[in-house]
Protein backbone atom coordinates (compact mmCIF):
# COMPACT_ATOMS: atom_id res chain seq x y z
CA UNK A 1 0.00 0.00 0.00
CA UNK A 2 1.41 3.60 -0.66
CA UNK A 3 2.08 6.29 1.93
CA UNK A 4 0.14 8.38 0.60
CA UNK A 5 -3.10 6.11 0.81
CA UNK A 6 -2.11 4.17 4.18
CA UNK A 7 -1.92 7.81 5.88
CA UNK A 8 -5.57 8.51 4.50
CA UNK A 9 -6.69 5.13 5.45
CA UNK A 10 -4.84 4.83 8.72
CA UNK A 11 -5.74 7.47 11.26
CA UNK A 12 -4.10 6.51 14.52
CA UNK A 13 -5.28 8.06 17.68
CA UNK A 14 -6.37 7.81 20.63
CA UNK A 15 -9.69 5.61 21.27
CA UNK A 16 -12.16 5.91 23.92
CA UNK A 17 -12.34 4.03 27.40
CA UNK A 18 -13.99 1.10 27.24
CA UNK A 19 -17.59 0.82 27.28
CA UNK A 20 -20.02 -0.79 29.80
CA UNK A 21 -21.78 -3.55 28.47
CA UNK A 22 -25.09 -3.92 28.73
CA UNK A 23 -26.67 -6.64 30.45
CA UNK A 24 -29.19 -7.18 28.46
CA UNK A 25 -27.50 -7.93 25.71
CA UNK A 26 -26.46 -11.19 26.46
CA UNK A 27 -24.38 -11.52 23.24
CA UNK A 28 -21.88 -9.55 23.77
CA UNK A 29 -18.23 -10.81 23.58
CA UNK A 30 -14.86 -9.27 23.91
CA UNK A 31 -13.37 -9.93 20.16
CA UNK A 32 -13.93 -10.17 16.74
CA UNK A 33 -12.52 -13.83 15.76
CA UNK A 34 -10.03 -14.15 13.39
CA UNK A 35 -11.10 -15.84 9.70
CA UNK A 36 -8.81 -17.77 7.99
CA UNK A 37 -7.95 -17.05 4.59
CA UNK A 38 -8.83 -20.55 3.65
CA UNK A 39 -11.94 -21.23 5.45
CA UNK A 40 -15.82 -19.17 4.58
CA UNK A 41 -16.89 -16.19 6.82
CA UNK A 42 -19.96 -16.68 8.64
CA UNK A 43 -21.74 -13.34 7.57
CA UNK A 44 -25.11 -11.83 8.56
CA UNK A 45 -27.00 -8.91 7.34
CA UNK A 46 -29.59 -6.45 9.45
CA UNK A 47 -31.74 -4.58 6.74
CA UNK A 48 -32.02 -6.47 3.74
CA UNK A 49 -34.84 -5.58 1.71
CA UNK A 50 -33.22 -2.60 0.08
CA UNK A 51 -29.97 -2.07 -1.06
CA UNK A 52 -28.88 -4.79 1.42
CA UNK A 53 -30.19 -7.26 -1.30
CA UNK A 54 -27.58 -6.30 -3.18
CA UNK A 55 -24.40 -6.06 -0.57
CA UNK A 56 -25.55 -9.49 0.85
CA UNK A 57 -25.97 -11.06 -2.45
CA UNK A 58 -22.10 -10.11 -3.17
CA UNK A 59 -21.16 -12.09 -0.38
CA UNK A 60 -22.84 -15.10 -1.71
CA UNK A 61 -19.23 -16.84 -1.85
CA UNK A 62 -19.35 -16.93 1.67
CA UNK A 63 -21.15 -18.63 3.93
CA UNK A 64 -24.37 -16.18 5.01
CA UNK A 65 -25.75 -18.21 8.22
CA UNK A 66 -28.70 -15.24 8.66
CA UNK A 67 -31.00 -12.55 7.47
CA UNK A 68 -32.54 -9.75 9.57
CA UNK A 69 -35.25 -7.53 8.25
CA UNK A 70 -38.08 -5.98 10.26
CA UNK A 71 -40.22 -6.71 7.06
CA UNK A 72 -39.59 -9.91 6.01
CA UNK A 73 -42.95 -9.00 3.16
CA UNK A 74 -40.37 -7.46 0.85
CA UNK A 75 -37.78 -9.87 1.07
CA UNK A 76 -39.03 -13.31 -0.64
CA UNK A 77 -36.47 -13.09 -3.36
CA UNK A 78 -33.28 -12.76 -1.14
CA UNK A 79 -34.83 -15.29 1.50
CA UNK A 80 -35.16 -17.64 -1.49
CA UNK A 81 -31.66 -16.73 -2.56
CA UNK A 82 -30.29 -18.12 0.34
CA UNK A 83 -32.28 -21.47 1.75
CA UNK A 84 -29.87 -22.28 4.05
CA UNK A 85 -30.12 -18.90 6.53
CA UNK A 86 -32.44 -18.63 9.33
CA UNK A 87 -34.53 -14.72 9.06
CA UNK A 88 -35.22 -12.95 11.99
CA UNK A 89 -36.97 -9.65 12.55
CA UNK A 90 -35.00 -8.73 15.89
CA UNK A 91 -30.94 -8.52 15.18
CA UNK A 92 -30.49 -8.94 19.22
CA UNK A 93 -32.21 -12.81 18.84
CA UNK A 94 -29.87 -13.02 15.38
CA UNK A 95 -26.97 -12.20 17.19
CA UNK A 96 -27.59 -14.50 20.32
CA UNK A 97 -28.42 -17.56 18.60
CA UNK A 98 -25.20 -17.35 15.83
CA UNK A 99 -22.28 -16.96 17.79
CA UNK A 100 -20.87 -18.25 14.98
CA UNK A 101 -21.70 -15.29 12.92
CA UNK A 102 -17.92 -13.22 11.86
CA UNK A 103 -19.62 -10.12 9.87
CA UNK A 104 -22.33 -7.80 9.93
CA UNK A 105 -24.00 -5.88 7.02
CA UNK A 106 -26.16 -3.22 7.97
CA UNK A 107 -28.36 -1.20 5.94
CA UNK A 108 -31.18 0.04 7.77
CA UNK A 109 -32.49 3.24 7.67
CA UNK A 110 -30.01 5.99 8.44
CA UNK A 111 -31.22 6.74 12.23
CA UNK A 112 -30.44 3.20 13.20
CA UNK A 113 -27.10 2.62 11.71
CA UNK A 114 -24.84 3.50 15.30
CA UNK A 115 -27.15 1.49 17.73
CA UNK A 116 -27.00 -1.62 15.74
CA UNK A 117 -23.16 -1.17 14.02
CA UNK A 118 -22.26 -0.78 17.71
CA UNK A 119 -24.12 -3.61 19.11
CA UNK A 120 -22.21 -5.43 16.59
CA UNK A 121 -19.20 -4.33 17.10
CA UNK A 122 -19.32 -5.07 21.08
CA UNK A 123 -20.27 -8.57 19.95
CA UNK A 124 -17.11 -8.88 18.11
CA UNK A 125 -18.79 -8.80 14.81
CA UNK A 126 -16.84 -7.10 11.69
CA UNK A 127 -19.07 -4.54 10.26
CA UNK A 128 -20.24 -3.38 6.75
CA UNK A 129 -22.30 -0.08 7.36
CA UNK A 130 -24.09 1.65 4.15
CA UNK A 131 -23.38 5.02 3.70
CA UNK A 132 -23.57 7.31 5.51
CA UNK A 133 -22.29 5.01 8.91
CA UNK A 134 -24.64 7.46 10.84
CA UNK A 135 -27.40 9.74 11.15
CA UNK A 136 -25.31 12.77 13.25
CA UNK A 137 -21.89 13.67 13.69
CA UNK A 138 -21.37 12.71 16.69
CA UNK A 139 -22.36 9.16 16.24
CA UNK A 140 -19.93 8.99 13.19
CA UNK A 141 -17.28 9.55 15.59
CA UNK A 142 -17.90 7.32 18.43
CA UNK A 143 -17.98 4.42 15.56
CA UNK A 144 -15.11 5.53 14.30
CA UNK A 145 -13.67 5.44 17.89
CA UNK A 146 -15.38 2.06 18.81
CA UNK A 147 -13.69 0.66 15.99
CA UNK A 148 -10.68 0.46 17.21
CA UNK A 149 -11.37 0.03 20.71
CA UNK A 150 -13.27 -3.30 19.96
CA UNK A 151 -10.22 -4.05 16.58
CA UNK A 152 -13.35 -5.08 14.25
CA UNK A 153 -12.52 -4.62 10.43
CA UNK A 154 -15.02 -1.97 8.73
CA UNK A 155 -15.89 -0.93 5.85
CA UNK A 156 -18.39 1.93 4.58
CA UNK A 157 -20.93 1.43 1.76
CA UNK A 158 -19.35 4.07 -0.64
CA UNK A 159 -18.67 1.44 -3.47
CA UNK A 160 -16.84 4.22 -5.91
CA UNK A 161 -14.52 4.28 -2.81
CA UNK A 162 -13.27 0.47 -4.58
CA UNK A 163 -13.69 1.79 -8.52
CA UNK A 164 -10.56 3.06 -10.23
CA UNK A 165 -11.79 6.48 -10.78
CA UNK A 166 -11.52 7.86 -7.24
CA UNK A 167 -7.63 6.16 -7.70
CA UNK A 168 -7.21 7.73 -10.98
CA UNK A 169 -8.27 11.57 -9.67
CA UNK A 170 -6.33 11.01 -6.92
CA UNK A 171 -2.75 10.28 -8.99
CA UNK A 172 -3.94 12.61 -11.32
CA UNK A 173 -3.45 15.11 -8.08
CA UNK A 174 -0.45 14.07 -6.54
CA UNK A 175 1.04 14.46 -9.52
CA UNK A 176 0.45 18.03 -10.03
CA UNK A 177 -1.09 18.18 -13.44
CA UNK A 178 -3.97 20.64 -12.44
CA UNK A 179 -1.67 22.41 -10.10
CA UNK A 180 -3.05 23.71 -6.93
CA UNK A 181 -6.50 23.18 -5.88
CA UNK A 182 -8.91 25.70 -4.13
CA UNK A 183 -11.95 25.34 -5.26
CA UNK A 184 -14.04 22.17 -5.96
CA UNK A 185 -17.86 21.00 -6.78
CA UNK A 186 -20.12 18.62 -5.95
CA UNK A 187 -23.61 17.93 -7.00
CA UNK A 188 -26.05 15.37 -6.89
CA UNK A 189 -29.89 14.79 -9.00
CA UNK A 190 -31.35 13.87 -5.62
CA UNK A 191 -34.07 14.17 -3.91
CA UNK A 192 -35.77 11.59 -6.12
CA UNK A 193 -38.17 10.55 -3.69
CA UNK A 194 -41.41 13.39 -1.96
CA UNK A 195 -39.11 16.02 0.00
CA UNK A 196 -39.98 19.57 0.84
CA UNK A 197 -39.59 21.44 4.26
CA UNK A 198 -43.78 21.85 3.33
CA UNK A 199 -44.26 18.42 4.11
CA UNK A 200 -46.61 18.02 7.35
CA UNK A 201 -46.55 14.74 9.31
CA UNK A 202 -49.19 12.37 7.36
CA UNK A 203 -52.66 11.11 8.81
CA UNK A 204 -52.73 8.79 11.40
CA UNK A 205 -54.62 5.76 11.54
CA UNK A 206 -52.37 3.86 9.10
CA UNK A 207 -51.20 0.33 10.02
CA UNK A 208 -47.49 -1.56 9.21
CA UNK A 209 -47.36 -4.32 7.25
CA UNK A 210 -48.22 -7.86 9.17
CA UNK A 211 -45.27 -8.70 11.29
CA UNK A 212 -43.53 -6.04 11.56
CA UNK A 213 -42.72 -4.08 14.71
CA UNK A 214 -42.71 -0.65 13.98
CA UNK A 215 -41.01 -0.17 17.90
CA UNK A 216 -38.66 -1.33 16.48
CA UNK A 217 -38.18 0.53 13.41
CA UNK A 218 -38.46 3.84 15.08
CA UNK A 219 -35.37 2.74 17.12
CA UNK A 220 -34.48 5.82 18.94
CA UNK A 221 -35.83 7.87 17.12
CA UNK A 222 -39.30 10.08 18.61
CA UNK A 223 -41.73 7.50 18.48
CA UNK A 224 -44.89 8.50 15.58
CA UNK A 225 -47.30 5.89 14.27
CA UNK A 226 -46.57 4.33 10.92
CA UNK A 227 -47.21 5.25 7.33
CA UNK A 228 -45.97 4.67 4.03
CA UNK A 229 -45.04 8.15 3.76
CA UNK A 230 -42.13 6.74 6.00
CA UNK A 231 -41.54 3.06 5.28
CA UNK A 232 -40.25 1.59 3.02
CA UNK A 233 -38.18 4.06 1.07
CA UNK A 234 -39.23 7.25 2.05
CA UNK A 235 -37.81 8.13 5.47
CA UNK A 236 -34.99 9.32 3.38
CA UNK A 237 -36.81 12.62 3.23
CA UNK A 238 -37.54 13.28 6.94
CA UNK A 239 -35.26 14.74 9.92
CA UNK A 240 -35.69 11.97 12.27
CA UNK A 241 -35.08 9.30 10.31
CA UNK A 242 -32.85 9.87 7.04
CA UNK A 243 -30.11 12.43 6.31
CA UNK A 244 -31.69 14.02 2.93
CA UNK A 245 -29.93 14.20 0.03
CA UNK A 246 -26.36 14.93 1.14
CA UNK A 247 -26.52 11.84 3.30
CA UNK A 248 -28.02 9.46 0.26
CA UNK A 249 -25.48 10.94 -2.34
CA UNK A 250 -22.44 12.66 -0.64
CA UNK A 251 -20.55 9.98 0.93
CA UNK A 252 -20.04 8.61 -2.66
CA UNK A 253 -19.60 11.78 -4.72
CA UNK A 254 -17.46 13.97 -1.93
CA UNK A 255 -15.61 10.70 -1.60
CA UNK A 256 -13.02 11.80 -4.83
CA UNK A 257 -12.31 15.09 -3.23
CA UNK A 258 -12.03 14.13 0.13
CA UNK A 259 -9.48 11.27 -0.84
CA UNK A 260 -7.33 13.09 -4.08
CA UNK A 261 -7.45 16.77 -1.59
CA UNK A 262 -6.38 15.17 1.68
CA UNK A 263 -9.38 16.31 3.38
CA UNK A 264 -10.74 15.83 6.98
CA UNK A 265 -12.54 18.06 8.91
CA UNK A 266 -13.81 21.47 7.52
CA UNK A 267 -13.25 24.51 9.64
CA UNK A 268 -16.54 26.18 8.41
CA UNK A 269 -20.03 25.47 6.98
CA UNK A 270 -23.01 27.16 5.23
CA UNK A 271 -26.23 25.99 4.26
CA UNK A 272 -29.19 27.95 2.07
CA UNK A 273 -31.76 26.79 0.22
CA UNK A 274 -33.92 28.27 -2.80
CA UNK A 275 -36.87 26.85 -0.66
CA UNK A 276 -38.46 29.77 1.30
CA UNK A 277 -38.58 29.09 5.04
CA UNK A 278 -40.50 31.59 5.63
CA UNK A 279 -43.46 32.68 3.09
CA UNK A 280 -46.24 35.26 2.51
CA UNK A 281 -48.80 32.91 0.59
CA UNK A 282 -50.74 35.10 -2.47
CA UNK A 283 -53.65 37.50 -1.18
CA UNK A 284 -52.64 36.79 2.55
CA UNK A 285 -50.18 39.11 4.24
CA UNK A 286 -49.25 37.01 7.64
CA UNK A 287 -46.21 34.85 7.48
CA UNK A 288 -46.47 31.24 7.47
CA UNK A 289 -43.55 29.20 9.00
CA UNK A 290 -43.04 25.95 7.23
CA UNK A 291 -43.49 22.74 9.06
CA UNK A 292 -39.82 21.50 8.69
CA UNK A 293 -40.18 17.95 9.51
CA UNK A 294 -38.37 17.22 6.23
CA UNK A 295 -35.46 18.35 4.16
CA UNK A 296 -35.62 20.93 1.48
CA UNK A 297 -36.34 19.62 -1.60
CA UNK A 298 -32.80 21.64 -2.68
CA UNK A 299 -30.07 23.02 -1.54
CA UNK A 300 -26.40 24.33 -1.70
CA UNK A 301 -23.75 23.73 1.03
CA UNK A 302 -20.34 25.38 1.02
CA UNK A 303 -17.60 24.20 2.88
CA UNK A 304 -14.30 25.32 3.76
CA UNK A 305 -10.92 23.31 4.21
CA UNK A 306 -7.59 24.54 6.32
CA UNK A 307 -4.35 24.07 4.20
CA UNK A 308 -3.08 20.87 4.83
CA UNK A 309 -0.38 18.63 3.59
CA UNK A 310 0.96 21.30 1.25
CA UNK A 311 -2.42 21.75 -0.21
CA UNK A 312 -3.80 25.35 -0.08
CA UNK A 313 -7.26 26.33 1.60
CA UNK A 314 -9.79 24.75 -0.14
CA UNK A 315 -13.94 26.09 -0.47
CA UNK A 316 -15.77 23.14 -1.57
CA UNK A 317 -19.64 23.29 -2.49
CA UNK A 318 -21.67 21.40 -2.51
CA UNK A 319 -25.40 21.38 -4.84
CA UNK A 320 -28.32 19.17 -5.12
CA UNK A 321 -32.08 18.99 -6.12
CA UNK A 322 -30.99 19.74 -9.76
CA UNK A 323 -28.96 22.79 -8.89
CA UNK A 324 -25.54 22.70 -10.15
CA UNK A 325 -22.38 24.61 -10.49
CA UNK A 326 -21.45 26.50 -13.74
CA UNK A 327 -20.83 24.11 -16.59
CA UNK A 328 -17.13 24.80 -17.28
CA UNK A 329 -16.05 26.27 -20.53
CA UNK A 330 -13.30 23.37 -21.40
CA UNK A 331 -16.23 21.19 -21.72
CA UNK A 332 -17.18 19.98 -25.49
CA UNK A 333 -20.24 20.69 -26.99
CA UNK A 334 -22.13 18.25 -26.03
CA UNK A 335 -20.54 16.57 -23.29
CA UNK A 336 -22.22 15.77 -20.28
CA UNK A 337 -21.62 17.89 -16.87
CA UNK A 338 -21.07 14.77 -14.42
CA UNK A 339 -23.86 11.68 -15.07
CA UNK A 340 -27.25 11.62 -14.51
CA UNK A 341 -26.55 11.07 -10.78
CA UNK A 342 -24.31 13.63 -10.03
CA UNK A 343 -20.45 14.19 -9.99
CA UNK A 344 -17.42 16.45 -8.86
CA UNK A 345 -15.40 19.29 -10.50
CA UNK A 346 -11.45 20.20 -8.89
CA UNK A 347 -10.60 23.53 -10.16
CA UNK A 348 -7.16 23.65 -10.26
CA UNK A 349 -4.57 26.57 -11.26
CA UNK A 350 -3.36 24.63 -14.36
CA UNK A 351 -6.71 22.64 -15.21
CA UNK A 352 -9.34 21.13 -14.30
CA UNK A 353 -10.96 17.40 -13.79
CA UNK A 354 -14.67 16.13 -13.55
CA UNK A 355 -16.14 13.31 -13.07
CA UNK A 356 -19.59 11.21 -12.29
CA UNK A 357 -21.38 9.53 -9.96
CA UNK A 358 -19.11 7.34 -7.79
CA UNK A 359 -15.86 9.17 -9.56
CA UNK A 360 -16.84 6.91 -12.67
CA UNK A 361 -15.33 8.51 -15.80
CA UNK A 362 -13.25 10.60 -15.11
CA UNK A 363 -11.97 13.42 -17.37
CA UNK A 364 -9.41 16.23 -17.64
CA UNK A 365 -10.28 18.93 -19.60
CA UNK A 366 -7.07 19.59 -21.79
CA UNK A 367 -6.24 17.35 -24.55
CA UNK A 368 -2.39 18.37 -23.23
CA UNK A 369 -3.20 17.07 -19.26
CA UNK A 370 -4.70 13.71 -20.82
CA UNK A 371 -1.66 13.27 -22.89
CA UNK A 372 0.84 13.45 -19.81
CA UNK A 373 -1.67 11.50 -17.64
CA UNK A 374 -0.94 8.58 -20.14
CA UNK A 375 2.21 8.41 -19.06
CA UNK A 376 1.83 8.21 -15.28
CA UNK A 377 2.70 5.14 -13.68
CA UNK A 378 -0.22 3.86 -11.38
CA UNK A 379 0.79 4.63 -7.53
CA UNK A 380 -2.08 3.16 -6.07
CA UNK A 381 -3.20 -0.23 -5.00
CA UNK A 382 -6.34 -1.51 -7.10
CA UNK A 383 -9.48 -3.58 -5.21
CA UNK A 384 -10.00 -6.66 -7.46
CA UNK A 385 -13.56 -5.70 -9.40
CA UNK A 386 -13.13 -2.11 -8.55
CA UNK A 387 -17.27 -1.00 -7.47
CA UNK A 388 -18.57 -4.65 -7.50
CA UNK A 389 -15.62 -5.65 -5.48
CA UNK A 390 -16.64 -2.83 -2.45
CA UNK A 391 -18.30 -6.27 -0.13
CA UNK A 392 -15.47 -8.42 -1.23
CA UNK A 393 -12.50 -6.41 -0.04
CA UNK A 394 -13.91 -6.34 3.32
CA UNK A 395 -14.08 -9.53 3.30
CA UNK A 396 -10.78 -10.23 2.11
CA UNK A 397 -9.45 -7.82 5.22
CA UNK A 398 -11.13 -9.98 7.56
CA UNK A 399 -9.18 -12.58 6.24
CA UNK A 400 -6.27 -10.56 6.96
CA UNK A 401 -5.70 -9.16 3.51
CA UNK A 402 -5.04 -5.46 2.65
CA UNK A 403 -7.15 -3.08 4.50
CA UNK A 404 -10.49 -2.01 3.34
CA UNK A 405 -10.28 1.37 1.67
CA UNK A 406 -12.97 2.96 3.39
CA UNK A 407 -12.38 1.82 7.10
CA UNK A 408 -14.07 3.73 9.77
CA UNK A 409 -11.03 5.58 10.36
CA UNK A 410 -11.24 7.36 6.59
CA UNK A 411 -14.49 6.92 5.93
CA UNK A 412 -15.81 8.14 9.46
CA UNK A 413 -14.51 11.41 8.67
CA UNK A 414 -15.73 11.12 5.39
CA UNK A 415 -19.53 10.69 6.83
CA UNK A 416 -19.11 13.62 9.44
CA UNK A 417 -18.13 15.81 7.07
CA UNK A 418 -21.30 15.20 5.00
CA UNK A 419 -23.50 15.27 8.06
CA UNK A 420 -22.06 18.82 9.09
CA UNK A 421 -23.51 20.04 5.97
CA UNK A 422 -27.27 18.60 7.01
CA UNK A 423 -26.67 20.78 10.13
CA UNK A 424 -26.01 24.30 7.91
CA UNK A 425 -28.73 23.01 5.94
CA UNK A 426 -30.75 22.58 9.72
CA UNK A 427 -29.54 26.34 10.11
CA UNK A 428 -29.46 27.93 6.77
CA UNK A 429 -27.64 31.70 5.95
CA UNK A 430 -25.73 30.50 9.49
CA UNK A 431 -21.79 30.74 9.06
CA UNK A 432 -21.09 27.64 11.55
CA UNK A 433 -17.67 27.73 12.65
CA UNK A 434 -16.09 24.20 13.15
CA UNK A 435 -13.83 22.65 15.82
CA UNK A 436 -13.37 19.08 14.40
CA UNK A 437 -11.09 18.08 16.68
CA UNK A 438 -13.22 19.07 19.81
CA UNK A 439 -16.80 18.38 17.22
CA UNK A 440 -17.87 21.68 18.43
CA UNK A 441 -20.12 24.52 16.27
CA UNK A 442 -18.30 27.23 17.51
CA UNK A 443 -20.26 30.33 17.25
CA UNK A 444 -23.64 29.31 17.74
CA UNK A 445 -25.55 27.10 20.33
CA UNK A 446 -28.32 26.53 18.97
CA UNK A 447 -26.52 24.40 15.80
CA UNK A 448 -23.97 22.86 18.31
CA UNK A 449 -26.81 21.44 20.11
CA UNK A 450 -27.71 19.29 16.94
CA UNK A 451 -24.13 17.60 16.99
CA UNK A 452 -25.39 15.08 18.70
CA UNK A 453 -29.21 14.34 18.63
CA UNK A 454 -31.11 13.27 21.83
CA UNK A 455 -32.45 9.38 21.95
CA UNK A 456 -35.89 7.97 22.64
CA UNK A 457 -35.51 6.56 26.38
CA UNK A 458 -33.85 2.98 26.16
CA UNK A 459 -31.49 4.05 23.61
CA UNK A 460 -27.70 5.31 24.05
CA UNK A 461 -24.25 4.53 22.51
């Protein structure tokens, strides 16, 4: 592995004390068990009736002893997929009766991600967490933290983090052929599910499907009855549950930037929004506040990086719900701006790079820079399969292979840094001043109180 990517990927410091376990979670062991390169991981997965289909079907070379979903209604094709694992719809049972059981995937909805990574993680279990690993900054940290104070393998579910483009952008960088980067672009096509801060809380009197305990799913989060404006799919859109846009896209389009610019944590934030928060409907003239259970249906978030590692201050923005930055000039007629899901643009003093979704494609702008880029030798280890491969390589760490590229300790940064723009977003037109190092807003209370949010009783990490 190069220096250059085992400094991004290895963080070392200090972890917390160790935690009290529970006793009511009978489970709970002291270590994560070492798998043989020669023998079949016993792997698990909590959440798999979305894209959890997918990350447990890509371990299918292993051996996957169980399957945890709280709605088992929309999972007949993965259940089938796998005969020989027993379902559950309560992880703590799961985890009590397979022992046995080496890795986790978990893909729940964002506000659930820490409580159950972490249960995992006390149980000695090696974790795969989709993206981002948390619903606030604060628990992004203490899993990053818990991580290595319980020496579980992670891994993130950014899959461009595995593809060759982020690798390519990032040699493309250390080599110098845009020169010196201060300004960069992200953007995203999302929301692309119902999102507006006008978005009330739905009617009551709706029931869950059969079977499932919707306790359960509102995990601690503020318990509300059930609807399908929350379940399945949807909860991306609302405060308690998802984290909007940024925290559907930005772990896998920041990902580029934050990798090829050496970035960690920004040292100020600002949200706004095109959606009014405040509005004088026609013919009336009293102001109407908007209900703000949900996230706006766009916005633009502009972040700002110290120098660091010989890289100069860096404002990075970020743009979604169709809004984008200006299409540069050096691009063809023609040509498409990103992909249809998004993509990044570094602005360099000698040229310029873009790419898509995931860093697929990417492109510099100058006939002359793709020329020299031809004859740069690759610096930087490859993952076998590149995206498809994302699952695989942390399994293949587990197995003591190379480390998985997005490990807590890089990717956990990665995630609070996306989250910090959900709380400028919280506070819009707000400069929020950032102390990463102490994960403290600064210059206002009100947005430092949203660091880390409060649990329904029962819950705590």
């Amino acid at each position: 592995m190069s220096s250059s990517l085992d400094r991004r990927g290895f963080l070392h410091t200090a972890g917390l004390a160790a935690a009290g376990f529970a006793a009511s979670r009978p489970w709970v062991k002291s270590a994560a068990r070492t798998v043989s390169p020669n023998e079949k991981m016993n792997v698990a997965v909590i959440g798999f009736g979305g894209v959890g289909r997918s990350n447990i079907r890509n371990c299918a070379d292993e051996n996957v002893v169980a399957l945890c979903d709280l709605d088992l209604g929309r999972c007949a094709d993965t259940i089938k997929f796998f005969p020989k694992a027993k379902t559950y719809t309560d992880y703590r049972k799961m985890l009590e009766a397979h022992p046995e059981i080496d890795g986790v995937i978990i893909a729940t909805p964002d506000h659930t991600h820490a409580h159950i990574a972490m249960d995992c993680m006390r149980a000695g279990k090696h974790v795969y967490v989709q993206k981002p690993i948390a619903h606030s900054v604060f628990e992004a940290r203490r899993l990053t933290e818990a991580a290595r104070e319980y020496k579980v393998v992670t891994q993130m579910g950014n899959q461009g983090n595995s593809g060759e483009g982020i690798r390519l952008i990032t040699e493309w960088v250390a080599a110098g052929l845009i020169g010196q980067v201060r300004e960069a672009h992200a953007w995203t096509n999302r929301p692309i599910w119902p999102q507006s801060i006008d978005m009330g809380r739905p009617p009551e009197g709706e029931k869950p499907p059969e079977g499932m305990d919707w306790d359960r799913w509102i995990g601690p989060a503020p318990m509300r009855p059930f609807s399908a404006a929350y379940h399945p799919g949807k909860w991306r859109a609302w405060w308690d549950f998802g984290t909007g846009s940024l925290g559907d896209m930005g772990c896998h389009i920041v990902d580029p930037l934050f990798l090829a610019l050496k970035l960690r944590y920004p040292i100020s934030v600002e949200g706004s929004t095109p959606t009014v928060y405040r509005s004088v409907p026609q013919g009336l003239g009293k102001l109407v506040e908007p209900k703000n259970e949900c996230y706006p249906a766009a916005s633009i978030v502009r972040y700002r990086f110290p120098a660091r590692e010989g890289m100069p201050e860096l404002l990075m923005t970020w743009w979604d719900g169709g809004l984008m930055p200006p299409r540069p000039v050096e691009l063809e007629d023609g040509e498409m701006f990103g992909d249809w899901g998004g993509g990044c643009l570094l602005v360099g003093d000698k040229g310029k790079i873009v790419c898509g979704c995931y860093g697929e494609r990417p492109r510099l702008l100058s006939a002359d820079l793709r020329a020299e880029a031809k004859k740069l030798a690759k610096t930087l280890p490859r993952v076998p399969g590149g995206n498809t491969g994302h699952e695989k390589a942390w399994i293949r760490a587990v197995k003591g292979g190379p480390a998985a590229s997005s490990n807590f300790d890089y990717s956990g940064p990665l995630s609070e840094t996306v989250l910090m723009g959900n709380l400028a977003i919280r506070f819009p037109n707000k400069l929020l001043l950032w102390d990463g190092e102490k994960m403290e807003v600064t210059n206002d209370k009100a947005a430092n109180a949203y660091v880390k949010r409060a649990y329904r009783e029962g819950y705590s990490l």
